[in-house]
Protein backbone atom coordinates (compact mmCIF):
# COMPACT_ATOMS: atom_id res chain seq x y z
CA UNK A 1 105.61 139.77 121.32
CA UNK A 2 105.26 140.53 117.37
CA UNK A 3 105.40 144.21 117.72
CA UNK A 4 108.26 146.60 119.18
CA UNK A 5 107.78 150.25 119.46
CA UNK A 6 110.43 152.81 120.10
CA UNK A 7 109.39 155.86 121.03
CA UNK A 8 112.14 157.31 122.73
CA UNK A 9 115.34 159.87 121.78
CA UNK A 10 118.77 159.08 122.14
CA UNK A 11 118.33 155.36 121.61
CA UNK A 12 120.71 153.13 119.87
CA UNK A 13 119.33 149.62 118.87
CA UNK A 14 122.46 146.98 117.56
CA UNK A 15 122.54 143.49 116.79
CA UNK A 16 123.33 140.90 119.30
CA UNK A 17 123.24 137.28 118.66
CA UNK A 18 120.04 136.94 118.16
CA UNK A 19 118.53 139.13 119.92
CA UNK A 20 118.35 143.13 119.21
CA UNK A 21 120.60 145.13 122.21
CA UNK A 22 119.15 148.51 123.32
CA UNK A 23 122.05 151.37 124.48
CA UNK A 24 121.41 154.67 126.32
CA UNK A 25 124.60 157.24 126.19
CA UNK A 26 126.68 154.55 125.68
CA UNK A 27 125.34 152.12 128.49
CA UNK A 28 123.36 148.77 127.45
CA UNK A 29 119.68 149.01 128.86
CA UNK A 30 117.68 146.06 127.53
CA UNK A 31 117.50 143.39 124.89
CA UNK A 32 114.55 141.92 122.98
CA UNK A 33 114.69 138.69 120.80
CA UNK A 34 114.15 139.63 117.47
CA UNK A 35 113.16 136.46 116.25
CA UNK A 36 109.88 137.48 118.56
CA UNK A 37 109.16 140.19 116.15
CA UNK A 38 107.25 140.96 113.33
CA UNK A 39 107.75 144.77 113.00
CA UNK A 40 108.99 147.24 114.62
CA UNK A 41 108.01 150.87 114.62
CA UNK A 42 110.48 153.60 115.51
CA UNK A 43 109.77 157.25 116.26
CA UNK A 44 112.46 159.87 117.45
CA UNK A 45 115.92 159.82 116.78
CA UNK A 46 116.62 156.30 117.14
CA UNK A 47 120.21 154.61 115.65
CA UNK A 48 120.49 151.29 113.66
CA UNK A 49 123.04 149.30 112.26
CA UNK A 50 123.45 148.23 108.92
CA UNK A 51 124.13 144.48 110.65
CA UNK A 52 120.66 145.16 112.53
CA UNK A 53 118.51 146.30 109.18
CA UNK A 54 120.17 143.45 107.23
CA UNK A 55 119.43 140.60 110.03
CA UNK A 56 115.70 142.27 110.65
CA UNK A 57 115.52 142.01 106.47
CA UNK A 58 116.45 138.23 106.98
CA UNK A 59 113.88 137.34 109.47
CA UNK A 60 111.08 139.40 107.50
CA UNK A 61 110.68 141.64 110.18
CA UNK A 62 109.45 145.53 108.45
CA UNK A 63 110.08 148.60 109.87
CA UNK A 64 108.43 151.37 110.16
CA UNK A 65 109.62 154.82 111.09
CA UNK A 66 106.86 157.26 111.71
CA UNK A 67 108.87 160.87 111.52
CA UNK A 68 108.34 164.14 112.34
CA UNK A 69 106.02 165.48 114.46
CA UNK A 70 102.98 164.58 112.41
CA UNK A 71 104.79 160.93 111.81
CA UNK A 72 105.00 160.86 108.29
CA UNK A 73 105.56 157.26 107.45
CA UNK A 74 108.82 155.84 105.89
CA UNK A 75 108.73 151.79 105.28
CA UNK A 76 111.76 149.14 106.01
CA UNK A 77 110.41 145.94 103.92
CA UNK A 78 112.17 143.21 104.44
CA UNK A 79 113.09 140.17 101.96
CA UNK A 80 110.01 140.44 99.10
CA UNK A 81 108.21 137.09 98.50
CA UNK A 82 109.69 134.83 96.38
CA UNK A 83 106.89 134.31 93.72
CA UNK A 84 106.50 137.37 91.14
CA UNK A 85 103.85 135.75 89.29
CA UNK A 86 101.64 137.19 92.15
CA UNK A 87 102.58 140.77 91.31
CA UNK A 88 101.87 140.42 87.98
CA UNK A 89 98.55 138.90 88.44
CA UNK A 90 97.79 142.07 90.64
CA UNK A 91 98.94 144.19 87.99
CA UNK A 92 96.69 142.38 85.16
CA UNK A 93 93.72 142.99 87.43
CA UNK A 94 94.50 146.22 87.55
CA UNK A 95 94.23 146.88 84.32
CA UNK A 96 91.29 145.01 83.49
CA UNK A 97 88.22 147.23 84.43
CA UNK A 98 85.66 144.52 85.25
CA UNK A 99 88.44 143.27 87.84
CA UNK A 100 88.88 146.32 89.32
CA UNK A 101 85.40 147.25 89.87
CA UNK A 102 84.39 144.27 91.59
CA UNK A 103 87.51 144.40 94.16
CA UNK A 104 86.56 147.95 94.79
CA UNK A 105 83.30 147.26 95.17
CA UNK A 106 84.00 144.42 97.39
CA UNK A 107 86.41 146.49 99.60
CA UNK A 108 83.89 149.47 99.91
CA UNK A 109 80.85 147.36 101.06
CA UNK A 110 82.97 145.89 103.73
CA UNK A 111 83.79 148.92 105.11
CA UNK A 112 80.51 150.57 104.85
CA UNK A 113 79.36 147.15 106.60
CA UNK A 114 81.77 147.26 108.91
CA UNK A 115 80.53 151.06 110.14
CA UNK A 116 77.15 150.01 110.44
CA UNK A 117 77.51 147.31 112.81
CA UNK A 118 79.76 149.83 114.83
CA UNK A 119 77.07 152.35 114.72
CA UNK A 120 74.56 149.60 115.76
CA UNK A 121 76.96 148.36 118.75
CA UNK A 122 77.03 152.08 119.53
CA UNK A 123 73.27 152.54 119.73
CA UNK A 124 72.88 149.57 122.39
CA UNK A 125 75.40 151.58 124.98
CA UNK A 126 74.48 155.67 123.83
CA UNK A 127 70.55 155.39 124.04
CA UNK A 128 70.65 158.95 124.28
CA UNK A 129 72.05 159.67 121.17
CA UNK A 130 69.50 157.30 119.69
CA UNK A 131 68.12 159.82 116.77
CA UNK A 132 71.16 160.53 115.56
CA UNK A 133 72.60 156.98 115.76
CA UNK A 134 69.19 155.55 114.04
CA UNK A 135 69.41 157.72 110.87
CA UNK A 136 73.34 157.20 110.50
CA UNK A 137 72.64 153.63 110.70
CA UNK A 138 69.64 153.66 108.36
CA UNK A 139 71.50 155.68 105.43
CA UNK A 140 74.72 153.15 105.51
CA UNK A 141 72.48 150.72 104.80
CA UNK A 142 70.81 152.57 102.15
CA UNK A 143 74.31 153.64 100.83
CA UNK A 144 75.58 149.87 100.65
CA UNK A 145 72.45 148.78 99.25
CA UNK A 146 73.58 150.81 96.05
CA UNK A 147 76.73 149.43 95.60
CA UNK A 148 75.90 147.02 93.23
CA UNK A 149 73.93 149.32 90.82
CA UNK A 150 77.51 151.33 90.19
CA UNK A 151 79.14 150.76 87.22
CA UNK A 152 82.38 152.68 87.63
CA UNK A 153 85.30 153.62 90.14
CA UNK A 154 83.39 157.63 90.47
CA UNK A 155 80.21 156.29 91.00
CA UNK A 156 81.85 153.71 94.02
CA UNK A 157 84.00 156.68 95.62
CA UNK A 158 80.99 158.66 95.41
CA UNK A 159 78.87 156.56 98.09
CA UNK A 160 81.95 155.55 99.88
CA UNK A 161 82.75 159.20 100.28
CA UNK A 162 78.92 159.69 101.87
CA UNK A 163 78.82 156.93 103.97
CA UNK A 164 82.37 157.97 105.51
CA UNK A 165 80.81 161.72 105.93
CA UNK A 166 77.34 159.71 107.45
CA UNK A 167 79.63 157.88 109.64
CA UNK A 168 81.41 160.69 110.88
CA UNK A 169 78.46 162.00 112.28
CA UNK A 170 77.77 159.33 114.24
CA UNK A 171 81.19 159.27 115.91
CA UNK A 172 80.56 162.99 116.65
CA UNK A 173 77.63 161.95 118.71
CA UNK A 174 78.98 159.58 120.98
CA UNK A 175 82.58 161.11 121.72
CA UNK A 176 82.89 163.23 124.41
CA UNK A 177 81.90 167.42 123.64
CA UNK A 178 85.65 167.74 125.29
CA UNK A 179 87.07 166.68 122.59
CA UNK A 180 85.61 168.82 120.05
CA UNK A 181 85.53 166.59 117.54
CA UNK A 182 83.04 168.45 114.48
CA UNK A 183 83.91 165.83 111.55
CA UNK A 184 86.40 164.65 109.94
CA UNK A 185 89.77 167.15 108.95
CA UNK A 186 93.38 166.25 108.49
CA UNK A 187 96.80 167.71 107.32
CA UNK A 188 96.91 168.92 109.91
CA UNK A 189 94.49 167.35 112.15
CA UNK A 190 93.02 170.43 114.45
CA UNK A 191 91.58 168.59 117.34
CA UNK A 192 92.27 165.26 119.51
CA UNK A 193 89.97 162.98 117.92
CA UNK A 194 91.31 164.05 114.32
CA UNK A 195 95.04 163.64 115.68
CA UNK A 196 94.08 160.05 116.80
CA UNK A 197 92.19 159.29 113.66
CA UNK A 198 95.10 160.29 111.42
CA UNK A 199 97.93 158.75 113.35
CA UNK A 200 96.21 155.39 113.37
CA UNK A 201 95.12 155.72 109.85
CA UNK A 202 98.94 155.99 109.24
CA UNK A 203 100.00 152.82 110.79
CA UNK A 204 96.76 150.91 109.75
CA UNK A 205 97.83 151.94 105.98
CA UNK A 206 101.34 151.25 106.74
CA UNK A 207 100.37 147.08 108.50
CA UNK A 208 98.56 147.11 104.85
CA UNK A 209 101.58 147.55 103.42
CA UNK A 210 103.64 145.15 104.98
CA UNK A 211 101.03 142.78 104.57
CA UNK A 212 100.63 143.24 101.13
CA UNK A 213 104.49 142.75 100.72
CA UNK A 214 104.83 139.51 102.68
CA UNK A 215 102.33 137.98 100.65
CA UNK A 216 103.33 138.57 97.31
CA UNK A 217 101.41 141.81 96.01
CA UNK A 218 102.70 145.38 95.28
CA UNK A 219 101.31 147.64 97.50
CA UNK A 220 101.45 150.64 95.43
CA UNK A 221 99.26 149.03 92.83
CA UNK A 222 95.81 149.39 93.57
CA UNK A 223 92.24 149.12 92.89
CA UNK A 224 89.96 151.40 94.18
CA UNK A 225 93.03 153.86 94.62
CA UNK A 226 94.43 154.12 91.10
CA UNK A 227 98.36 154.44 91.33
CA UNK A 228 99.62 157.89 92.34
CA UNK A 229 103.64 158.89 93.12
CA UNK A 230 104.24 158.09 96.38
CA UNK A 231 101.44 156.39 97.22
CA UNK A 232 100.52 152.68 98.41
CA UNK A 233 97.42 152.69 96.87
CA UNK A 234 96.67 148.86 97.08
CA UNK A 235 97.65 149.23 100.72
CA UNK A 236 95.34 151.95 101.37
CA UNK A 237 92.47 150.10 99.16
CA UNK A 238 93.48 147.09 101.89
CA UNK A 239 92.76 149.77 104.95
CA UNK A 240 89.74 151.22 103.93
CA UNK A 241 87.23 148.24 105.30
CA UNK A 242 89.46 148.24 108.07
CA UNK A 243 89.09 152.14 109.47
CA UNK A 244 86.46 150.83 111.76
CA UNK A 245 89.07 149.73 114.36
CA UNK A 246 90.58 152.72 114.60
CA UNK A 247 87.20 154.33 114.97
CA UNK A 248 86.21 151.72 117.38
CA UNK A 249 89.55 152.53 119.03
CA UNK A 250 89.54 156.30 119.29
CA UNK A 251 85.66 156.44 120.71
CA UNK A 252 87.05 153.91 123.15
CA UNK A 253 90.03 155.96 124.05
CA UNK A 254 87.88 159.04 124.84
CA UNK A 255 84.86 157.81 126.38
CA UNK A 256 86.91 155.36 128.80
CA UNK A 257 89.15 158.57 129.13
CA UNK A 258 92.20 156.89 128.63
CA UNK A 259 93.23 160.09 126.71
CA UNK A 260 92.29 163.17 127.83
CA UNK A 261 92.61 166.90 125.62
CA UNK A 262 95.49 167.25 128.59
CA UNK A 263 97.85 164.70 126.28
CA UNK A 264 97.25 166.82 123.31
CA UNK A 265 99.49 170.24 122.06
CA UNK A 266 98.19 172.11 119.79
CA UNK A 267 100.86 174.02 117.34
CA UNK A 268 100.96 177.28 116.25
CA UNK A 269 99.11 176.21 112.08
CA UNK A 270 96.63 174.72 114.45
CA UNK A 271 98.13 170.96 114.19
CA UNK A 272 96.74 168.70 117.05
CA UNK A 273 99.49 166.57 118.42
CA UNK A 274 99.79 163.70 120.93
CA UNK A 275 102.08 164.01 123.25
CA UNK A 276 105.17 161.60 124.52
CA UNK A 277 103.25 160.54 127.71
CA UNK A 278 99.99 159.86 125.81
CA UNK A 279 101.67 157.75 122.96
CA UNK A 280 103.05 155.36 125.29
CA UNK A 281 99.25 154.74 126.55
CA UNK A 282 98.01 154.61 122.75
CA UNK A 283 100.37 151.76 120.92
CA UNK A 284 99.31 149.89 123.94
CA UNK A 285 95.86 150.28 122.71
CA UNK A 286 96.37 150.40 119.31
CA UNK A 287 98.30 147.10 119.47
CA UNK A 288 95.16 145.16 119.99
CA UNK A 289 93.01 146.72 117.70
CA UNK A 290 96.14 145.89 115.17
CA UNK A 291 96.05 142.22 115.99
CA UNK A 292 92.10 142.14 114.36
CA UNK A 293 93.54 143.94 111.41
CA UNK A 294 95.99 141.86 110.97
CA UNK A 295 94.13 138.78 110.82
CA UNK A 296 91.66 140.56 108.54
CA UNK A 297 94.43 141.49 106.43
CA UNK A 298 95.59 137.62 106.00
CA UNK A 299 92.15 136.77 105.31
CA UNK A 300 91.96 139.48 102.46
CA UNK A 301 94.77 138.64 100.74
CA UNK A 302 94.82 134.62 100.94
CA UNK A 303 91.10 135.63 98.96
CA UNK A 304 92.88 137.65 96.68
CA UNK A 305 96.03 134.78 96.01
CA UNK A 306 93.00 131.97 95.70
CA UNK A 307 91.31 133.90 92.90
CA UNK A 308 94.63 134.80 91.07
CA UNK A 309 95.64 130.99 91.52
CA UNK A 310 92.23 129.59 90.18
CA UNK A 311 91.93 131.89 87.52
CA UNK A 312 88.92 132.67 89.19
CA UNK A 313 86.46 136.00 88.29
CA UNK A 314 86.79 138.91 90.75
CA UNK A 315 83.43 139.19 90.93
CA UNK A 316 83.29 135.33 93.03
CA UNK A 317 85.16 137.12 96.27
CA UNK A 318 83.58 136.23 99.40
CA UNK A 319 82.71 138.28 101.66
CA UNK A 320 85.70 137.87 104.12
CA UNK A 321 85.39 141.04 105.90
């Protein structure tokens, strides 16, 4: 186990040895060892310790508490790596315009990539969506093909932003008409597919985080996402070539009807929400697509510390993705 989630009110979690006691109304239900873990997410009113947050810091174990009922995420890092000479490498990159081009670039082209082999995988099982899966699959390459000719951030968020929009019509094709899924819309999300898509953006972005932490970097300093308050940009620049397993994930979920528009409320500003008994079924799905990310993550970064340590030009990343 390297993940724990909590999804349940009422719950009190304490420190135990070593291993991480769970109480119900004052009754002990269950332990877990926590030197197992490697986060844990929490979601409803769940108690900690101070003893418990300070062992979990210890052990580098990050928590994340997705609140609210649109689970707005709130990050627990634990102890920061030890070598700030990484941070400040990230930061000198960021400031240097060549740098931050080519990381962008390299970022966006893996995730425009990425989409078109998932529209390509999709087009060997939906034959009868094959006109609309063809052109989709024909402009992303188009799109990535013009990567290299752009010279600034604009011109790179430009084509990312119309290959995402491209790709979204593609997953509109091949997920169920149930769902009523009509392209991409968030804050709030107004259908199932949406509510998916943004709650596994969230954790995706927050794993990117975490990441980024453990290994040195800053993940509110970013390239293709410029710094904003309250933002992990570098930790959403880290997600973006990543989206595709959560896209993979949430056509999965449908078409294998593993949710159903029964697990979803809708509120009264419209706000599509997953329910208790249909969470439970999607962090067990979500864990594996998770365990791809996070070995994509790793890969990332270790390129990113290799070309900081060698002094190396941004522009010599390999194409890790």
């Amino acid at each position: 186990m390297s993940s724990l989630y909590v999804d349940r009110k009422g719950i009190e979690m304490r420190l135990d040895g070593g291993a991480i006691a769970f109480f119900e109304n004052g009754a002990r239900i269950g332990t877990v060892p926590a030197e197992a873990l490697e986060r844990i997410y929490l979601r409803g009113d769940v108690g900690l310790t101070s003893g418990l947050l300070g062992r979990l810091g210890q052990l580098g174990i990050g928590v994340i508490i997705l609140s609210g009922r649109r689970a707005e995420p709130s990050i627990f890092f634990p102890r920061p790596h030890n070598d700030a000479a990484i941070r400040l490498a990230q930061a000198k990159l960021h400031f240097s315009e060549t740098a931050s081009l080519a990381i962008a670039r390299w970022m966006i082209r893996g995730k425009i990539g990425a989409h078109l082999e998932l529209v390509n995988e999709w087009l060997e099982c939906r034959p009868s969506n094959r006109h609309v899966l063809l052109d989709a699959g024909r402009r992303l390459g188009s799109m990535r093909a013009q990567l290299p000719g752009k010279d600034s951030l604009d011109g790179l968020r430009g084509v990312e932003g119309a290959a995402a929009a491209q790709f979204f019509l593609a997953l509109q094709a091949v997920l169920p008409p149930s769902v009523g899924f009509s392209g991409r819309n968030r804050r709030p999300p107004k259908d199932p597919a949406n509510a998916i898509l943004s709650l596994g953006y969230t954790v995706l972005t927050a794993e990117a985080a975490l990441a980024a932490h453990g290994n040195g970097f800053d993940p509110a300093v970013g390239f293709l996402h410029r710094p904003a308050f309250g933002r992990p940009s570098f930790a959403c620049d880290l997600a973006e070539p990543l989206r595709h397993l959560i896209d993979r994930l949430t056509w999965r979920l449908f078409s294998e009807q593993i949710l159903r528009t029964r697990d979803f409320t809708t509120e009264k500003d419209g706000a599509c929400l997953l329910m208790k008994a249909g969470r439970e079924r999607f962090y067990t799905e979500l864990e594996t697509a998770l365990g791809e990310a996070r070995k994509r993550l790793s890969s990332m970064l270790r390129a990113l510390r290799e070309m900081i340590e060698t002094q190396a030009d941004a522009t010599t990343l390999s194409d890790l993705l």
